[in-house]
PDB file of N, CA and C in Angstrom:
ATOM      1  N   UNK A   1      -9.700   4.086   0.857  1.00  0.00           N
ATOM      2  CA  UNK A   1      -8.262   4.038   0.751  1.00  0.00           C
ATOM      3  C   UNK A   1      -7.781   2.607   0.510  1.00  0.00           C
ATOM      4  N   UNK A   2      -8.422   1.757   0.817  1.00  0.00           N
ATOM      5  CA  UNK A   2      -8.082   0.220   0.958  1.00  0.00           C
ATOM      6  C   UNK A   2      -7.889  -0.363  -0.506  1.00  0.00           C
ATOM      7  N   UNK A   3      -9.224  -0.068  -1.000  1.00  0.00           N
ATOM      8  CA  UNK A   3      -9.183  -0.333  -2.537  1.00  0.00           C
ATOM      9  C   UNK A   3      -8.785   0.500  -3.055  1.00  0.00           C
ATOM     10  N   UNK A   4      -8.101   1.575  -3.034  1.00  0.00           N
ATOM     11  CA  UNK A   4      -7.116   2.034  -4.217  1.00  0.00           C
ATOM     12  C   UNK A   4      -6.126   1.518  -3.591  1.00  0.00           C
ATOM     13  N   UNK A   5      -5.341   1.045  -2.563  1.00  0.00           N
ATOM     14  CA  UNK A   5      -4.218   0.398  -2.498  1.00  0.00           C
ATOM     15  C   UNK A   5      -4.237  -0.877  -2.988  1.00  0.00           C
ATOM     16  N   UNK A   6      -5.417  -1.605  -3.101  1.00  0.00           N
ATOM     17  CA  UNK A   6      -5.108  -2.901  -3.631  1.00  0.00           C
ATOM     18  C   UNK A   6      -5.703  -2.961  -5.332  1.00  0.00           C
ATOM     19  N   UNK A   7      -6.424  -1.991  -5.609  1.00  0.00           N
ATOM     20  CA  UNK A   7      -6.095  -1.373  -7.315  1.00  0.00           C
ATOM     21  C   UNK A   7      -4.651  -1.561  -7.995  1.00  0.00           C
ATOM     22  N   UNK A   8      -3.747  -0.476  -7.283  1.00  0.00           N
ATOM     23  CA  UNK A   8      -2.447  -0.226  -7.514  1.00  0.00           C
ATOM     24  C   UNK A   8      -1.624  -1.101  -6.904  1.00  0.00           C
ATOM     25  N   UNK A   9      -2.092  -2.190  -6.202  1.00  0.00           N
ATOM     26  CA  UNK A   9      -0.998  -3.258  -6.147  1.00  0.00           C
ATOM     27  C   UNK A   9      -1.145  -4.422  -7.070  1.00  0.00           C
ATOM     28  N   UNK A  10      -2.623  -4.425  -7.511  1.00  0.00           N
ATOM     29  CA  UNK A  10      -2.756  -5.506  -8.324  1.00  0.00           C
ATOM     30  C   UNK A  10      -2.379  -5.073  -9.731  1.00  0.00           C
ATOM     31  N   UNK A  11      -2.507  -4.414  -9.915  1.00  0.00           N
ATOM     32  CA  UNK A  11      -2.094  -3.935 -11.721  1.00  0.00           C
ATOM     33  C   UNK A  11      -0.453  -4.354 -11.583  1.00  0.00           C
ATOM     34  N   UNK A  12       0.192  -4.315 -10.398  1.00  0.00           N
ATOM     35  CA  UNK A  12       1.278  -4.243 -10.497  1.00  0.00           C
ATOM     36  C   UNK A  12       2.347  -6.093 -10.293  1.00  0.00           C
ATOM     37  N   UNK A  13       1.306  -6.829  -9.838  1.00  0.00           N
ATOM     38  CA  UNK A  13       1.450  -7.834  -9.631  1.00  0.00           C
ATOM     39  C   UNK A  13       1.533  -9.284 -10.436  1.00  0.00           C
ATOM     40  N   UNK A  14       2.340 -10.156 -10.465  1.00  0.00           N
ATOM     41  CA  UNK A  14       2.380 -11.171 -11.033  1.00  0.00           C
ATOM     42  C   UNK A  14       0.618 -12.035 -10.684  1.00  0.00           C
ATOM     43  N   UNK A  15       0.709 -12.238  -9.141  1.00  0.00           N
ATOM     44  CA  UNK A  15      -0.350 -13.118  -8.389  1.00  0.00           C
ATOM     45  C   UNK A  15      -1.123 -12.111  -7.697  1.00  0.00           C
ATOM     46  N   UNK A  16      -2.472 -11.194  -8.555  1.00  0.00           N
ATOM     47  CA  UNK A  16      -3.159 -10.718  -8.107  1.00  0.00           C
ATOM     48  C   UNK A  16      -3.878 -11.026  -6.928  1.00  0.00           C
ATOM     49  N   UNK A  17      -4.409 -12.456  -7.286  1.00  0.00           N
ATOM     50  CA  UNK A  17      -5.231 -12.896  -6.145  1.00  0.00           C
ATOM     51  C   UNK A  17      -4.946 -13.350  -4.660  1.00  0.00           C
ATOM     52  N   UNK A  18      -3.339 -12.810  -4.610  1.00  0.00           N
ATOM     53  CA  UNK A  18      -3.010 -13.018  -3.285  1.00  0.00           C
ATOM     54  C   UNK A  18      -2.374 -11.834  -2.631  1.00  0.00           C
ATOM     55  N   UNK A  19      -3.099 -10.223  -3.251  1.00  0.00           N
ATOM     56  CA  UNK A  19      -2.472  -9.367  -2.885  1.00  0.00           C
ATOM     57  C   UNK A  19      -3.857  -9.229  -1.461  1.00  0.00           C
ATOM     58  N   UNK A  20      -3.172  -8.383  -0.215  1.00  0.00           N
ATOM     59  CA  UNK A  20      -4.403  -8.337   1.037  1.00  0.00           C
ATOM     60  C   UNK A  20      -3.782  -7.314   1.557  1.00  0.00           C
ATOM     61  N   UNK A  21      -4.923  -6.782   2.150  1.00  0.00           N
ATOM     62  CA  UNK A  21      -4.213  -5.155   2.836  1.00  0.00           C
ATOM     63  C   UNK A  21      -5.675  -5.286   4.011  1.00  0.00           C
ATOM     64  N   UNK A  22      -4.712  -5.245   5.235  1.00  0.00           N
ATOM     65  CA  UNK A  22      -4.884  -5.035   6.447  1.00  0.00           C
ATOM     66  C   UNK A  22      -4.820  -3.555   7.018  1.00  0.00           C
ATOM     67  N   UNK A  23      -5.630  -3.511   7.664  1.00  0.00           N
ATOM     68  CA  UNK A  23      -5.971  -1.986   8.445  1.00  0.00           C
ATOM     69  C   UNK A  23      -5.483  -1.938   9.998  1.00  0.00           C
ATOM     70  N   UNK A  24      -5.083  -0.909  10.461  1.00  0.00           N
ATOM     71  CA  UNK A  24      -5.106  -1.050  12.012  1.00  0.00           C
ATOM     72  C   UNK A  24      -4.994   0.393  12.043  1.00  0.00           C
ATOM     73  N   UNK A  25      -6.417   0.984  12.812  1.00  0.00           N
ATOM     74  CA  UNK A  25      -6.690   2.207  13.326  1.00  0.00           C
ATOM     75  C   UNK A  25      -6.342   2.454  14.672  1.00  0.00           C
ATOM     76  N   UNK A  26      -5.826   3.770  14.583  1.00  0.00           N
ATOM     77  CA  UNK A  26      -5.851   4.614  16.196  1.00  0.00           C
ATOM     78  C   UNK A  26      -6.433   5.907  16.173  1.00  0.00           C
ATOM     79  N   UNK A  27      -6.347   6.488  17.290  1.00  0.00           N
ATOM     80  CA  UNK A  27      -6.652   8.101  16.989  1.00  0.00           C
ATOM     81  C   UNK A  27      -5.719   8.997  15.962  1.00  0.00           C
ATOM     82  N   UNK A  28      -4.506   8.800  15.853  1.00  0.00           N
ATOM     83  CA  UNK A  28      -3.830   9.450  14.999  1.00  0.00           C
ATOM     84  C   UNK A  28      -3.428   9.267  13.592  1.00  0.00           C
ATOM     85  N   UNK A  29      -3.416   7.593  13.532  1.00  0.00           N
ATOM     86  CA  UNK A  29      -2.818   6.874  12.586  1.00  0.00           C
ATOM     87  C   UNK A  29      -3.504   5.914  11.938  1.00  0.00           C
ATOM     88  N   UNK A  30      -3.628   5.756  10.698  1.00  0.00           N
ATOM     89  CA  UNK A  30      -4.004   4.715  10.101  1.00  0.00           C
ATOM     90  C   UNK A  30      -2.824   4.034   8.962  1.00  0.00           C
ATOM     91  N   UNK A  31      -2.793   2.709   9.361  1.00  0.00           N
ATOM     92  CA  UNK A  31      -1.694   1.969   9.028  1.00  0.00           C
ATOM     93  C   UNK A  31      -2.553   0.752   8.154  1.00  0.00           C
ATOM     94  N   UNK A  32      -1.994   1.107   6.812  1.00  0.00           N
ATOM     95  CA  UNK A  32      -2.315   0.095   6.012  1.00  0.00           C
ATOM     96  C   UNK A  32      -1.141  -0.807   5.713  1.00  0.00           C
ATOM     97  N   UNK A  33      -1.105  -2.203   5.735  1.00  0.00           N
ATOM     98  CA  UNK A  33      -0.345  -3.504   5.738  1.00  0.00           C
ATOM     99  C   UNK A  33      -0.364  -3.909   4.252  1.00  0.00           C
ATOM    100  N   UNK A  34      -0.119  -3.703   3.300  1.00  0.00           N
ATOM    101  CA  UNK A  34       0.048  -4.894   1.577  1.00  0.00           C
ATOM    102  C   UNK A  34       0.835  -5.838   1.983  1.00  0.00           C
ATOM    103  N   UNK A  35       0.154  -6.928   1.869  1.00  0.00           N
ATOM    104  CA  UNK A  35       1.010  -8.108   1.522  1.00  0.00           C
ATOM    105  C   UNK A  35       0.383  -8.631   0.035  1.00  0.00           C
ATOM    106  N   UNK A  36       1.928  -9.388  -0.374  1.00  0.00           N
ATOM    107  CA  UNK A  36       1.715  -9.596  -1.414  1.00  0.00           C
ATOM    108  C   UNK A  36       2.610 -10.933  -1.851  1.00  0.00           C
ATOM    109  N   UNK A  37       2.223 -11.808  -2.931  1.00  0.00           N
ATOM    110  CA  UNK A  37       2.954 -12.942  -2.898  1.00  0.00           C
ATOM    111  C   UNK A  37       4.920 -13.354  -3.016  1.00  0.00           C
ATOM    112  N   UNK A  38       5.266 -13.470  -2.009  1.00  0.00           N
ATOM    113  CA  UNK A  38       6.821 -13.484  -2.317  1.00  0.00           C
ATOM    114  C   UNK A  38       7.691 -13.046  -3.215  1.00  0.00           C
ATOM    115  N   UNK A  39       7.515 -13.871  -4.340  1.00  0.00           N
ATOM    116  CA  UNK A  39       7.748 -13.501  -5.901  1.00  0.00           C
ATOM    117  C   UNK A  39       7.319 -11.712  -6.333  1.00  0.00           C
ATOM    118  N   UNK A  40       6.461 -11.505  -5.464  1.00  0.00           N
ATOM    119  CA  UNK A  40       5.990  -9.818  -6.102  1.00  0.00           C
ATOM    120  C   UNK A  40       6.369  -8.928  -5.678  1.00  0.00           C
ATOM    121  N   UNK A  41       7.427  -9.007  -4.440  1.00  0.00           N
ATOM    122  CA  UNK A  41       7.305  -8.181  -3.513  1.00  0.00           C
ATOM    123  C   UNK A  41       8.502  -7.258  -4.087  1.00  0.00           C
ATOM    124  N   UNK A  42       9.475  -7.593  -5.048  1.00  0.00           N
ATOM    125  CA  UNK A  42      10.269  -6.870  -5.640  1.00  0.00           C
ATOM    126  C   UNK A  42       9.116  -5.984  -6.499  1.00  0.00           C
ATOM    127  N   UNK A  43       8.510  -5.929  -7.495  1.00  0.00           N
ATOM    128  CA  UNK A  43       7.682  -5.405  -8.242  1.00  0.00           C
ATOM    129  C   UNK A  43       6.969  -4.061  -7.201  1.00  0.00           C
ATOM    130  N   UNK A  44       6.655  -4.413  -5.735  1.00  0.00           N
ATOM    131  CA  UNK A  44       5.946  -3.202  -5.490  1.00  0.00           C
ATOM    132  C   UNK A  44       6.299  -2.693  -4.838  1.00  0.00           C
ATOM    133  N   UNK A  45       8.134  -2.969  -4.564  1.00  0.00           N
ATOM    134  CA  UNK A  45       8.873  -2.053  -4.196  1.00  0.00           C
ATOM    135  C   UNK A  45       9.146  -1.080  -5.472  1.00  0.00           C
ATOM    136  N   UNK A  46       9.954  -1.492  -6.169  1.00  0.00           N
ATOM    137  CA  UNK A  46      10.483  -1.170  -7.314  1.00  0.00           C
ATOM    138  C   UNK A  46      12.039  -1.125  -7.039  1.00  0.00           C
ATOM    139  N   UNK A  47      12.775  -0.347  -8.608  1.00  0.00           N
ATOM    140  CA  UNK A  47      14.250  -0.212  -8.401  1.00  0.00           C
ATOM    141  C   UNK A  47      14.412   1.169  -6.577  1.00  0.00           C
ATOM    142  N   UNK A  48      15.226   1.066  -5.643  1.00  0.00           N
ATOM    143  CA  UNK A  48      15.632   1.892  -4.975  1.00  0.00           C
ATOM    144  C   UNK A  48      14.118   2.435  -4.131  1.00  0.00           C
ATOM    145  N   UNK A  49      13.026   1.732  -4.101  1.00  0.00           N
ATOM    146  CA  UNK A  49      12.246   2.116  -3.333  1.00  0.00           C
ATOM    147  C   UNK A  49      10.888   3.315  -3.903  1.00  0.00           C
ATOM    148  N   UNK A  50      10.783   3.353  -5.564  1.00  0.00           N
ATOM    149  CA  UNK A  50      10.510   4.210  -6.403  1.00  0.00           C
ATOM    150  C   UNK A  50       8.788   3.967  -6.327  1.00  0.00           C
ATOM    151  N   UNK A  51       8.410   2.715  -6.821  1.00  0.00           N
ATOM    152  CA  UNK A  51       6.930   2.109  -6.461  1.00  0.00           C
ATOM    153  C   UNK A  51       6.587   2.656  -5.798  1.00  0.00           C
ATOM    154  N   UNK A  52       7.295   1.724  -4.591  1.00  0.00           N
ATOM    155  CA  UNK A  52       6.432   2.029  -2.899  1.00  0.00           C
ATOM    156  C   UNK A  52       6.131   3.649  -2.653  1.00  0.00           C
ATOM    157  N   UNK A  53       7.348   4.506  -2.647  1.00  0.00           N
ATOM    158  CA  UNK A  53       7.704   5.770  -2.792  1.00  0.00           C
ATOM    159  C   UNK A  53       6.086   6.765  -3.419  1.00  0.00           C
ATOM    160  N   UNK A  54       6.384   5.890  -4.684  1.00  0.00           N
ATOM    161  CA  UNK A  54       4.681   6.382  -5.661  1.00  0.00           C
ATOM    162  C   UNK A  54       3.566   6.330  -5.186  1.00  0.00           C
ATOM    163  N   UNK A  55       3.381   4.818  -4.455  1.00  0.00           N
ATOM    164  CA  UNK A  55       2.254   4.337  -3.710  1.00  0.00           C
ATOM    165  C   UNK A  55       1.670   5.284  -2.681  1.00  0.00           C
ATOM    166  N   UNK A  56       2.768   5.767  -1.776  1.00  0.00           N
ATOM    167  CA  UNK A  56       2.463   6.413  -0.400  1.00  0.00           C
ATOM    168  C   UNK A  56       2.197   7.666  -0.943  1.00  0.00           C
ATOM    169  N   UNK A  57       3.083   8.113  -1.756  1.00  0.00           N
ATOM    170  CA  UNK A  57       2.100   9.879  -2.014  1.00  0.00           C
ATOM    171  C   UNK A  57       1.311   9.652  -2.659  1.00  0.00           C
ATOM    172  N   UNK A  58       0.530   8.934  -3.733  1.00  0.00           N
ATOM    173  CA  UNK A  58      -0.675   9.067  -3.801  1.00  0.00           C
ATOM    174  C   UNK A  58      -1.578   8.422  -2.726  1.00  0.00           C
ATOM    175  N   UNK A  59      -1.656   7.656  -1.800  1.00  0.00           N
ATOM    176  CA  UNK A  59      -2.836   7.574  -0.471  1.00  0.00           C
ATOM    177  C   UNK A  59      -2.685   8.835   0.042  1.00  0.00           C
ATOM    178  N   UNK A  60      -1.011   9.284   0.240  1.00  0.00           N
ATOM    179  CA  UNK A  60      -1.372  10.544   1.377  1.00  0.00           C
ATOM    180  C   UNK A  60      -2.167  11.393   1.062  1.00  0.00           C
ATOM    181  N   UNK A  61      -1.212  11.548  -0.165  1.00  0.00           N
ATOM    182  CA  UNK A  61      -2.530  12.871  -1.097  1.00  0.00           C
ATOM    183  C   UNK A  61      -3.721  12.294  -1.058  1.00  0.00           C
ATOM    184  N   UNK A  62      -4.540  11.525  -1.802  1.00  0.00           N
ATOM    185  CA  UNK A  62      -6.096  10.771  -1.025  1.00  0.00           C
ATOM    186  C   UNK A  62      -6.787  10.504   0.326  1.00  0.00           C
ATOM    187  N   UNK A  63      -5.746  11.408   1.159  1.00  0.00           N
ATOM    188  CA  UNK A  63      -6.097  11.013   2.272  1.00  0.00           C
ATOM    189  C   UNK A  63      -6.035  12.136   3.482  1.00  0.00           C
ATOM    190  N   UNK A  64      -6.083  13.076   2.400  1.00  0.00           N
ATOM    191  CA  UNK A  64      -5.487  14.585   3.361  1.00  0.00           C
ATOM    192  C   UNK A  64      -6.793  15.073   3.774  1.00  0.00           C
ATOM    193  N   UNK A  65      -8.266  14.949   3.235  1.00  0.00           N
ATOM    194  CA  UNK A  65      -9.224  15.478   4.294  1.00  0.00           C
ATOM    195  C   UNK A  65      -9.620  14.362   5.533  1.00  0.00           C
ATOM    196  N   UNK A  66      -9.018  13.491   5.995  1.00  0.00           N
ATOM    197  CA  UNK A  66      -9.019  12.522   6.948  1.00  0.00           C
ATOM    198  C   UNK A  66      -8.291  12.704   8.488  1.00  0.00           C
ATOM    199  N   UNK A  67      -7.837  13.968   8.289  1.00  0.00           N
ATOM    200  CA  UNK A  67      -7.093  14.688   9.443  1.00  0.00           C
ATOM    201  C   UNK A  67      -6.165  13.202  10.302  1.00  0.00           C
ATOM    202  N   UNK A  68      -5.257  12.604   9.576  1.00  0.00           N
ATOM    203  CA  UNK A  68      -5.067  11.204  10.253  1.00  0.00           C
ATOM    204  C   UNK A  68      -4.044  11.102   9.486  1.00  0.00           C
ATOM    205  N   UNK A  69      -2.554  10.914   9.846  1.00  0.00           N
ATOM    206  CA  UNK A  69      -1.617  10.801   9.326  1.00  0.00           C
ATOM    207  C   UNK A  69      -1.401   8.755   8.857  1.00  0.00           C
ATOM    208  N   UNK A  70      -1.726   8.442   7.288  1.00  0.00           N
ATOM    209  CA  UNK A  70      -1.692   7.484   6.790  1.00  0.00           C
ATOM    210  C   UNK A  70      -0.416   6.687   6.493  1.00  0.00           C
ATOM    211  N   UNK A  71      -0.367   5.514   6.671  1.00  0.00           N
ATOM    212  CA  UNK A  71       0.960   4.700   6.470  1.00  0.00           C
ATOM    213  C   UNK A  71       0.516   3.700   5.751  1.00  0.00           C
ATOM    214  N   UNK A  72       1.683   3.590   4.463  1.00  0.00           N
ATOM    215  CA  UNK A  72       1.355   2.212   3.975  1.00  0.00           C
ATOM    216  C   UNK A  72       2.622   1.359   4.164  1.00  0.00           C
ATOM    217  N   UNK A  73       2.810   0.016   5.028  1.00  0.00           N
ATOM    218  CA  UNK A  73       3.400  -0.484   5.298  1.00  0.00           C
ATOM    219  C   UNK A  73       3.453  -2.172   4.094  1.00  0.00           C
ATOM    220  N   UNK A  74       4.454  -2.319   3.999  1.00  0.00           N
ATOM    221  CA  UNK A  74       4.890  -3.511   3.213  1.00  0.00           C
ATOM    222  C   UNK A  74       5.047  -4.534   3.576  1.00  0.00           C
ATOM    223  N   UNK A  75       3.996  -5.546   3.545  1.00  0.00           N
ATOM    224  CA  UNK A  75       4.949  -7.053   4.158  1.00  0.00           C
ATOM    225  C   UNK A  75       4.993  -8.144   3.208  1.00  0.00           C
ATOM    226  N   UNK A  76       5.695  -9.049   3.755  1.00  0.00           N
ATOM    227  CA  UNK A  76       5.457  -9.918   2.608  1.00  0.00           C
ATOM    228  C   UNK A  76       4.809 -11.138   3.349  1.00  0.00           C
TER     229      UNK A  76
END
């Protein structure tokens, strides 16, 4: 799941090489973190939240035999 989130953040990015995605597991949840360089962080939102929006249903969908409700969280 990690590297297709940072696949689809880098295609999408000005400064590839400073896109990073952090993990933090529990029993229920897995919470993935993108950060990405200042300047980019409009880009992987998009207009009204449309990107990000894109981003999360495709992990969820990638992520439905994992019995583990997935989050992809945004930071900058």
């Amino acid at each position: 799941m990690k590297e297709l989130i940072l696949v689809i953040a880098k295609a999408l990015v000005d400064h590839p090489d400073e896109v990073r995605v952090g993990v933090k597991d529990d029993e229920r949840n897995t919470v993935y973190e993108l950060s990405v360089h200042p300047d980019d962080i409009g880009k992987v939102i998009g207009k009204q939240g449309r990107i990000a929006k894109a981003m999360r249903t495709v992990v969820t969908s990638a992520s439905v035999k994992s019995n583990k409700r997935v989050i992809v969280d945004i930071i900058s």
